[in-house]
Protein backbone atom coordinates (compact mmCIF):
# COMPACT_ATOMS: atom_id res chain seq x y z
CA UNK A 1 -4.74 12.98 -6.46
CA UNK A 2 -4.40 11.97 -3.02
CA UNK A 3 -0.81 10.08 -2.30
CA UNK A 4 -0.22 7.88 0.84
CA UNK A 5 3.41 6.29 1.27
CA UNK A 6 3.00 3.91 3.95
CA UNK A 7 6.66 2.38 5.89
CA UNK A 8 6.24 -1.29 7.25
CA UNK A 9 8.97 -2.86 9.01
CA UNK A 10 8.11 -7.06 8.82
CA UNK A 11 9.70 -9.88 11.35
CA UNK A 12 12.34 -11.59 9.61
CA UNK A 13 11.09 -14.64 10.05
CA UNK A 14 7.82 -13.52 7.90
CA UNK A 15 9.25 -12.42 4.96
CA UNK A 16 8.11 -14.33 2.68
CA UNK A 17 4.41 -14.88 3.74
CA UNK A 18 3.93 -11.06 4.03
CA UNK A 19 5.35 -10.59 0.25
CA UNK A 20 2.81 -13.14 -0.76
CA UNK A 21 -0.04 -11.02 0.88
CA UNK A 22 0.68 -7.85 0.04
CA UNK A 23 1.48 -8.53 -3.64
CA UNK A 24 -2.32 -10.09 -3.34
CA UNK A 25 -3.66 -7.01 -2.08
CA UNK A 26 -1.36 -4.85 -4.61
CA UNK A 27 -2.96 -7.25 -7.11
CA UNK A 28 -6.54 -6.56 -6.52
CA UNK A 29 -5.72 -2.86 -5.52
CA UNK A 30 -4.58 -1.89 -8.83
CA UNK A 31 -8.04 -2.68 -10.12
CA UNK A 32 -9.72 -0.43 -7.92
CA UNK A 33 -11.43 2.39 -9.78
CA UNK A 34 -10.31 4.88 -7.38
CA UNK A 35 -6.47 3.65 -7.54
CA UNK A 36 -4.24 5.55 -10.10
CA UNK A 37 -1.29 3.43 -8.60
CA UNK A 38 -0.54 0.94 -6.07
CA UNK A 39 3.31 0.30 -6.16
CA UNK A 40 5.10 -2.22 -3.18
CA UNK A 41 8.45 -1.77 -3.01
CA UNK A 42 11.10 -3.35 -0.92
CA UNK A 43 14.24 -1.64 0.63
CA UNK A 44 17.32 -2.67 -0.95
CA UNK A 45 19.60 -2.37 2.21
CA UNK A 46 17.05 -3.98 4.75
CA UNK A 47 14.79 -6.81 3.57
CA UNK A 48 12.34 -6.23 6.49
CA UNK A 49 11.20 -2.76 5.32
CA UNK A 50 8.65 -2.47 2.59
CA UNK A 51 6.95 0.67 1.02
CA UNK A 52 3.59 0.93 -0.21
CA UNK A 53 2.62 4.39 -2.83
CA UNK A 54 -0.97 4.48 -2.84
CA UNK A 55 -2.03 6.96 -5.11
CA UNK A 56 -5.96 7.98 -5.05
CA UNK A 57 -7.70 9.62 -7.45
CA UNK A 58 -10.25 11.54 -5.35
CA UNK A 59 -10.78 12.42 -1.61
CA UNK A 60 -13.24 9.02 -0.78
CA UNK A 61 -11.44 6.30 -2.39
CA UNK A 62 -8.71 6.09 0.23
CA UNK A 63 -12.03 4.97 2.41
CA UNK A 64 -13.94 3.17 -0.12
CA UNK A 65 -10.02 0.87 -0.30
CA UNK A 66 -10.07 0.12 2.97
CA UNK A 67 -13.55 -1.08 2.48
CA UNK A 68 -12.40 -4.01 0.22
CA UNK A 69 -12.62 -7.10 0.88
CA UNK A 70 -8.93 -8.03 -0.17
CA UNK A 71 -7.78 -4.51 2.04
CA UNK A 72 -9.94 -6.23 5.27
CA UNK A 73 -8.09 -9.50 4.33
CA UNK A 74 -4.60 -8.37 4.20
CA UNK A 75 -5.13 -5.79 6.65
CA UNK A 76 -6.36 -9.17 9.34
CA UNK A 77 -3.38 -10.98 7.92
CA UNK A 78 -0.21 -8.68 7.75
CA UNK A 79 -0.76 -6.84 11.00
CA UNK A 80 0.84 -9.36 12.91
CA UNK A 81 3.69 -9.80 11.16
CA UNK A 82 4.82 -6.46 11.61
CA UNK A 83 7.15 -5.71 13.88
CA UNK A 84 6.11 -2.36 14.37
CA UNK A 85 2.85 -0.58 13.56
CA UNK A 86 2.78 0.56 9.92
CA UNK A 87 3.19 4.22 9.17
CA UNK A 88 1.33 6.13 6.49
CA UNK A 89 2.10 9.72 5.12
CA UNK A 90 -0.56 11.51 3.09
CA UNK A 91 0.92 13.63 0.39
CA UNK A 92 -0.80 16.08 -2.23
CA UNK A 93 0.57 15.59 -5.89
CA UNK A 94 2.64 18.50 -7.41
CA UNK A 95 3.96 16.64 -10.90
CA UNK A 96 3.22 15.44 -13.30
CA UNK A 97 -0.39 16.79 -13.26
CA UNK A 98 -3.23 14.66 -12.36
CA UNK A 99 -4.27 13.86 -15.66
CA UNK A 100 -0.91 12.43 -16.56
CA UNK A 101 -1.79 9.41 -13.95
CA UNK A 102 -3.64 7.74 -16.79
């Protein structure tokens, strides 16, 4: 498994429009045959900062999602509403084994 947690700090004032996006993408994500998970989370303390956890489940479908036509459309659409660029980490999954990812 191949785990990305990217950090995304929104404007304020897109909130809303943003959640509405990304929960699209999320949506169509999760279908992905590649995709073991696709959670988007929101930070309690600070409304403006989001989390995605993209977990892969081999080395090409990181590049194969951003290949999609709902990753090209949020990717167009969210970008400006950031208020700084998006940062991913890559991470290599310790536990539970891969198989448990379902």
């Amino acid at each position: 498994m191949l785990i990305s947690l990217v950090s995304i700090h929104v404007k304020p004032d897109m909130l809303d429009v943003f959640i509405e996006a990304t929960k699209e993408n999320a949506h169509y994500s999760r279908l992905e045959p590649g995709v073991a998970r696709f959670d988007f989370l929101q930070q309690a303390d600070d409304p403006t900062r989001f989390v995605l956890i993209e977990v892969f489940r081999d080395e090409d479908a990181p590049l194969r999602h951003r290949e999609t036509a709902h990753y090209l459309k949020w990717r167009d659409t969210a970008t400006d509403m950031m208020a700084e660029p998006r940062v991913g980490v890559k991470h290599i999954n310790i536990s539970p084994e891969d198989s448990a990812w379902g």
